[in-house]
C-alpha atoms as a PDB file:
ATOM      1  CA  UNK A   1     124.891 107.317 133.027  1.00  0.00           C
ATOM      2  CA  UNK A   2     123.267 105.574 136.359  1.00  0.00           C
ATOM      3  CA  UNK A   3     126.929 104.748 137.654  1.00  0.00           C
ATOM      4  CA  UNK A   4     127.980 107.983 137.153  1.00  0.00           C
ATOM      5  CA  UNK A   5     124.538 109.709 138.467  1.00  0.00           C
ATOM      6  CA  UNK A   6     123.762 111.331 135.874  1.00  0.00           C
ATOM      7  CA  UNK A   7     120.279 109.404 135.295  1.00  0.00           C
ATOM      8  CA  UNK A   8     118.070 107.905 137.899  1.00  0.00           C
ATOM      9  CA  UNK A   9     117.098 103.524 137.821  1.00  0.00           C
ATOM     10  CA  UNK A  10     114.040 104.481 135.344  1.00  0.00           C
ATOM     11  CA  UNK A  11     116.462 106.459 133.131  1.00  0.00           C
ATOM     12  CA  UNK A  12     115.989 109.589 134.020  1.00  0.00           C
ATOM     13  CA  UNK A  13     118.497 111.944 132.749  1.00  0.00           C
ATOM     14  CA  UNK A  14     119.987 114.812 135.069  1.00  0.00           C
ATOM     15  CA  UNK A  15     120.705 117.239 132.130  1.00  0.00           C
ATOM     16  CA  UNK A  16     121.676 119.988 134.578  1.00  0.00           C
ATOM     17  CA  UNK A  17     124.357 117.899 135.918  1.00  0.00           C
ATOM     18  CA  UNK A  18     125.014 116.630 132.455  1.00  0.00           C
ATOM     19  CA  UNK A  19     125.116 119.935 130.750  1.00  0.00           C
ATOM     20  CA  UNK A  20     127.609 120.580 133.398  1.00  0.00           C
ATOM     21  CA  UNK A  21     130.062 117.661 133.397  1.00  0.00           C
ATOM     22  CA  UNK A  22     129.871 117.633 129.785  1.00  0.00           C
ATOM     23  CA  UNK A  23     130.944 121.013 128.977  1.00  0.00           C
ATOM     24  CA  UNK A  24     133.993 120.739 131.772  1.00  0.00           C
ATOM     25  CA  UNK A  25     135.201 117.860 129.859  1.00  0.00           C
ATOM     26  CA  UNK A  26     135.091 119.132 126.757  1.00  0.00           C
ATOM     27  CA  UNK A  27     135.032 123.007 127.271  1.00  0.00           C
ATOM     28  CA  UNK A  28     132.532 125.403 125.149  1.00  0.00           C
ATOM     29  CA  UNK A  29     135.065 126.689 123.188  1.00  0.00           C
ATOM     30  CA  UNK A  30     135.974 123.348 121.798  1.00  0.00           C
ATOM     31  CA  UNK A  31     131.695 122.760 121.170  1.00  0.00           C
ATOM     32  CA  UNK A  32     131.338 125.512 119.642  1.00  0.00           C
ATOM     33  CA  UNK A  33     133.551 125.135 117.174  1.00  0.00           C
ATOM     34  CA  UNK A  34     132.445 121.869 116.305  1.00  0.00           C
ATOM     35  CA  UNK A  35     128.960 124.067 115.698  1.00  0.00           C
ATOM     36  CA  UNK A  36     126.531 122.907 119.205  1.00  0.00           C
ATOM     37  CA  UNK A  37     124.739 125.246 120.835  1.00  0.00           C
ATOM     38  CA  UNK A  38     126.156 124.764 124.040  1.00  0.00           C
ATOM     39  CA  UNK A  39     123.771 127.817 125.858  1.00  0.00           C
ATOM     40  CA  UNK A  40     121.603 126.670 129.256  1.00  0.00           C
ATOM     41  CA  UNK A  41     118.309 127.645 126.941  1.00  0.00           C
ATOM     42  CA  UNK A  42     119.318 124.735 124.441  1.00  0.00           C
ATOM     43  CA  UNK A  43     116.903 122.164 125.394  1.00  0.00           C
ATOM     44  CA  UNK A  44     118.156 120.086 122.400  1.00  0.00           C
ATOM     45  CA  UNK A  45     121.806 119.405 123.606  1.00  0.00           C
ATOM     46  CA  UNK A  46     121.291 116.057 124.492  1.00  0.00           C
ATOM     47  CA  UNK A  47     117.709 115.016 123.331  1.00  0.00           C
ATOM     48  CA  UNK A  48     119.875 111.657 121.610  1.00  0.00           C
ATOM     49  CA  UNK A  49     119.236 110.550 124.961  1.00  0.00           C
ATOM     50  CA  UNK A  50     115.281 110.776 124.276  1.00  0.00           C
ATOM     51  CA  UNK A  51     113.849 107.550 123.064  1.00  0.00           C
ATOM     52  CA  UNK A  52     112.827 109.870 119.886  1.00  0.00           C
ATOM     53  CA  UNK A  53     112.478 107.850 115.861  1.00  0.00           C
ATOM     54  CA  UNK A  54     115.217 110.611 114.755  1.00  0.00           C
ATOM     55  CA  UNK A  55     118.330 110.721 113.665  1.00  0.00           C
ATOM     56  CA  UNK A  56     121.339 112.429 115.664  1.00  0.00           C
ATOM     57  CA  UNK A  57     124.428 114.313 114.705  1.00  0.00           C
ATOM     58  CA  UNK A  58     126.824 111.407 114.607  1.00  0.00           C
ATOM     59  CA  UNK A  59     129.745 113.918 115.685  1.00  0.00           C
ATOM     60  CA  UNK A  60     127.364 114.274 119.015  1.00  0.00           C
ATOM     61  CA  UNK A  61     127.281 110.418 119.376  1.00  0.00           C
ATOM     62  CA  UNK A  62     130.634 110.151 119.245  1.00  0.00           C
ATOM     63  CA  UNK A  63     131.476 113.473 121.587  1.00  0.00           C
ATOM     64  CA  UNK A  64     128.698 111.181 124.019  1.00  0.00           C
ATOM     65  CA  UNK A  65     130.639 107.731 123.736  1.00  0.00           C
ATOM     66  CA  UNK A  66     134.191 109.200 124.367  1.00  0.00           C
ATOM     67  CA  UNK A  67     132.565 111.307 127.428  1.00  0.00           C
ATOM     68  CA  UNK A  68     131.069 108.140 128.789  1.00  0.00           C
ATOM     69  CA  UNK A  69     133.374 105.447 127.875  1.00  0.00           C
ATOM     70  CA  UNK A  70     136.531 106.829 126.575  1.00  0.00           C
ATOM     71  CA  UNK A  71     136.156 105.259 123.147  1.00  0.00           C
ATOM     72  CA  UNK A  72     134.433 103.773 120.683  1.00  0.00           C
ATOM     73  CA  UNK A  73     135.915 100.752 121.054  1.00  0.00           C
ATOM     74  CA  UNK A  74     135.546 100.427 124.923  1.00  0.00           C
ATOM     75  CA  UNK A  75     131.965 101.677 124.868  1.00  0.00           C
ATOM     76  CA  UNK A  76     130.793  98.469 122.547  1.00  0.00           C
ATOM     77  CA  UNK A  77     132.772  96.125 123.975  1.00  0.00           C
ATOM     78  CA  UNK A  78     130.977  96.442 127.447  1.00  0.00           C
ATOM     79  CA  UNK A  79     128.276  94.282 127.259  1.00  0.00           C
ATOM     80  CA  UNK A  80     126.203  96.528 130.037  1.00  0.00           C
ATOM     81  CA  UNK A  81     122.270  94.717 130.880  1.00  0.00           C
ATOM     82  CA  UNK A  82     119.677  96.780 132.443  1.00  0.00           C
ATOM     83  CA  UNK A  83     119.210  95.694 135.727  1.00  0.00           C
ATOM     84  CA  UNK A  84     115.754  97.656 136.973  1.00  0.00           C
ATOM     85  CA  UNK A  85     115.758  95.690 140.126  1.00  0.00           C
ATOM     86  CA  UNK A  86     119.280  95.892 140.789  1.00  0.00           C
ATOM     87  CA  UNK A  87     121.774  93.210 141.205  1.00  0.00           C
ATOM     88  CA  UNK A  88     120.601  90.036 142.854  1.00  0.00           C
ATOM     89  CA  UNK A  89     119.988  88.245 145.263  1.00  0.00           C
ATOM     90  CA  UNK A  90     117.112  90.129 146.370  1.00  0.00           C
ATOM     91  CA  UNK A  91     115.271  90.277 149.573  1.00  0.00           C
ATOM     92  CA  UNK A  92     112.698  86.898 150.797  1.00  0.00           C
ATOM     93  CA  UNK A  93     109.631  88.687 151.524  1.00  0.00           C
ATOM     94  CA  UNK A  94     107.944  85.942 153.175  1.00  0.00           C
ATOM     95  CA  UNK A  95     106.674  86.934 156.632  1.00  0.00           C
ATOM     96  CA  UNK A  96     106.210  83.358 157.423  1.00  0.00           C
ATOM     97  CA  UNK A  97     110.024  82.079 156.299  1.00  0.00           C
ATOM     98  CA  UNK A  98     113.248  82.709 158.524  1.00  0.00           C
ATOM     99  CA  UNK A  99     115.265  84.059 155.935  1.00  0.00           C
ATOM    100  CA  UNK A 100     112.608  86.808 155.917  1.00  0.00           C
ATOM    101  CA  UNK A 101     114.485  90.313 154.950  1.00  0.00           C
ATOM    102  CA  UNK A 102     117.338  88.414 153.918  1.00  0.00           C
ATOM    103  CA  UNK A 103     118.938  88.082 150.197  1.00  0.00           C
ATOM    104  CA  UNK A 104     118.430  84.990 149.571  1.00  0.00           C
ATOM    105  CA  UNK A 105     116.552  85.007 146.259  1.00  0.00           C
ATOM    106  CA  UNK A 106     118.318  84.204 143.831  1.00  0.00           C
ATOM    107  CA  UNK A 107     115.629  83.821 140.652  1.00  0.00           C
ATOM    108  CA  UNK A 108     114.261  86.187 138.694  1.00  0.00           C
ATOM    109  CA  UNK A 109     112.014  86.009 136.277  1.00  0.00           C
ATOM    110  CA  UNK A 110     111.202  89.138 133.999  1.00  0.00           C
ATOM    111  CA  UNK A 111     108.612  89.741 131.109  1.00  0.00           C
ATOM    112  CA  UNK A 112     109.887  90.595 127.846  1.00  0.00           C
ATOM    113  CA  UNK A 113     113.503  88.944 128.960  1.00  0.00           C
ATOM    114  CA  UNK A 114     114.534  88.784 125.506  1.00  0.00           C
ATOM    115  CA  UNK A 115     114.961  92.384 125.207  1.00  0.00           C
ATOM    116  CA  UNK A 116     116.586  92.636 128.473  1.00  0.00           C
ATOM    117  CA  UNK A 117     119.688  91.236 126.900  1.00  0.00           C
ATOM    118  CA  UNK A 118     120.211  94.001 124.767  1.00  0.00           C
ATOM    119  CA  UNK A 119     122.706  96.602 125.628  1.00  0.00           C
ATOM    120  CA  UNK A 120     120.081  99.748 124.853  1.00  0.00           C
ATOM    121  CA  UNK A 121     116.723  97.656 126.087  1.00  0.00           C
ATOM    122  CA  UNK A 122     114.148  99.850 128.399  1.00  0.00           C
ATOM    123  CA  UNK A 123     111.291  99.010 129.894  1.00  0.00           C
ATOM    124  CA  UNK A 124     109.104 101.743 131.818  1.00  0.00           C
ATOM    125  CA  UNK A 125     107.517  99.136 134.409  1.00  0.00           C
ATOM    126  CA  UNK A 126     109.272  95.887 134.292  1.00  0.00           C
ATOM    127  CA  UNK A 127     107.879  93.327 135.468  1.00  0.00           C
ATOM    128  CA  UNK A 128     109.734  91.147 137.927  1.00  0.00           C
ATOM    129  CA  UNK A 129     108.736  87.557 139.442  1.00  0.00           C
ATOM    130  CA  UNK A 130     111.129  86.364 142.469  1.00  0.00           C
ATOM    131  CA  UNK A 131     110.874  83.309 143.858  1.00  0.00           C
ATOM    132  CA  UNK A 132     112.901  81.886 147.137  1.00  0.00           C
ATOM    133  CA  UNK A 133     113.606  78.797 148.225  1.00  0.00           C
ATOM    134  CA  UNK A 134     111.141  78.944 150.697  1.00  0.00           C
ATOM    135  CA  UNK A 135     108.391  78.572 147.902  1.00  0.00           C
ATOM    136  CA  UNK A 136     107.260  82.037 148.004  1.00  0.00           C
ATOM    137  CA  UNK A 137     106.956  83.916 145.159  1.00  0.00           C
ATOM    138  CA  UNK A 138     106.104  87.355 144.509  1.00  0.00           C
ATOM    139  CA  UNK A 139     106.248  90.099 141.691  1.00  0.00           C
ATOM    140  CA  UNK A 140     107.276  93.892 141.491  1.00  0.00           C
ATOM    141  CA  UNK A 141     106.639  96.259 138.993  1.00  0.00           C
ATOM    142  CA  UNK A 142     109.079  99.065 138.060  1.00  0.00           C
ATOM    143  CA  UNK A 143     112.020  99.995 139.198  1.00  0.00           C
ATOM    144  CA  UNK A 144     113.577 100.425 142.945  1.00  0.00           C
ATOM    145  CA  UNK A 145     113.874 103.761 142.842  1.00  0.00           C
ATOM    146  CA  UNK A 146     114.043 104.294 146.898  1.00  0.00           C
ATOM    147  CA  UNK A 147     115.669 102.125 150.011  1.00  0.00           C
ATOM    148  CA  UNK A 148     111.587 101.181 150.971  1.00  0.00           C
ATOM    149  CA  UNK A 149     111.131 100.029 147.482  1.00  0.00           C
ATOM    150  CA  UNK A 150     112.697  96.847 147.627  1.00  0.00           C
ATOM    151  CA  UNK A 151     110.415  95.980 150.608  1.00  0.00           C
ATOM    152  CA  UNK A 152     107.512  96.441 148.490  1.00  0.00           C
ATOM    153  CA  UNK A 153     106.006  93.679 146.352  1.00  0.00           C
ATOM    154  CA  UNK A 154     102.736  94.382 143.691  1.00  0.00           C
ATOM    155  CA  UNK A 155     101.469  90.413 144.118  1.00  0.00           C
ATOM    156  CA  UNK A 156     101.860  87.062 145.760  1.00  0.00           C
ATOM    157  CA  UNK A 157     101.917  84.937 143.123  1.00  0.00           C
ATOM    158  CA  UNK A 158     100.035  81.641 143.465  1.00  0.00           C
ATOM    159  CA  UNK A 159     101.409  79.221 140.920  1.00  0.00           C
ATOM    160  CA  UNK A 160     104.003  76.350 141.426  1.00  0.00           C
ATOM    161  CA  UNK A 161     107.542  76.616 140.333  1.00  0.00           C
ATOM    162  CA  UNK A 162     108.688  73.814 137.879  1.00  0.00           C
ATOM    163  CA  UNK A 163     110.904  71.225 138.846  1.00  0.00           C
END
């Protein structure tokens, strides 16, 4: 959905846009029949996309998998990871170090990694720890959502990296 900007880094969906790309791919005459509502006042359409306890049409999660992947088949096999910080390496903040506003750091340390490894894993703030080669390290909280973002760090963090 972020590739295709239709959501934004901290997953939010453009349902406008998505109502609208949607509905050209698959035309309302073709929804319809298949019995969704496909007016602008349906605020349902695509609440599978809500992190909701519920269970979905599963003709809608398949109409949602071919839209965004083609297949079934091609939508599983990508093993996608949620990158909230975008791709590396990220920017040495160190006022202090040459490389400073270069990407050179090239470790990342998140909380709750384990989850990030899942294909479907969200976190609303992740919590980032980057350290250069320079020594420094500092941490960022949620998601680069602007160009200024990724100049912007939440701590220094004062402990030693381990050998």
């Amino acid at each position: 959905m972020i590739k295709r900007n239709l959501a934004t880094l901290d997953r939010q969906v453009y349902e406008q846009g998505l109502r609208q790309k949607f509905l050209s791919f698959y035309g309302s005459e073709f929804l319809e029949a298949l019995g969704i509502n496909v007016s602008n006042n349906n605020i349902n359409l695509f609440k599978i996309f809500r992190l909701h306890l519920e269970f979905f049409d599963p003709v809608m999660h398949l109409l949602m998998i071919r839209f965004l992947r083609n297949s079934p088949s091609t939508f599983f096999a990508r093993k996608s990871k949620y990158k909230p910080f975008g791709k590396g390496p990220w920017l040495c903040l160190n006022p202090a170090c040459e490389h400073y506003l270069h990407s050179v750091v090239t470790k990342l340390v998140m909380l709750l990694s384990n989850d990030l490894n899942s294909t479907y894993s969200y976190i609303k703030n992740p919590i980032g720890t980057f350290e250069c080669d320079c020594g420094f390290q500092y941490s960022k909280i949620g998601v680069n959502l602007t160009k200024v973002d990724k100049f912007r760090f939440w701590q220094v963090s004062s402990f030693d990296a381990m050998p």
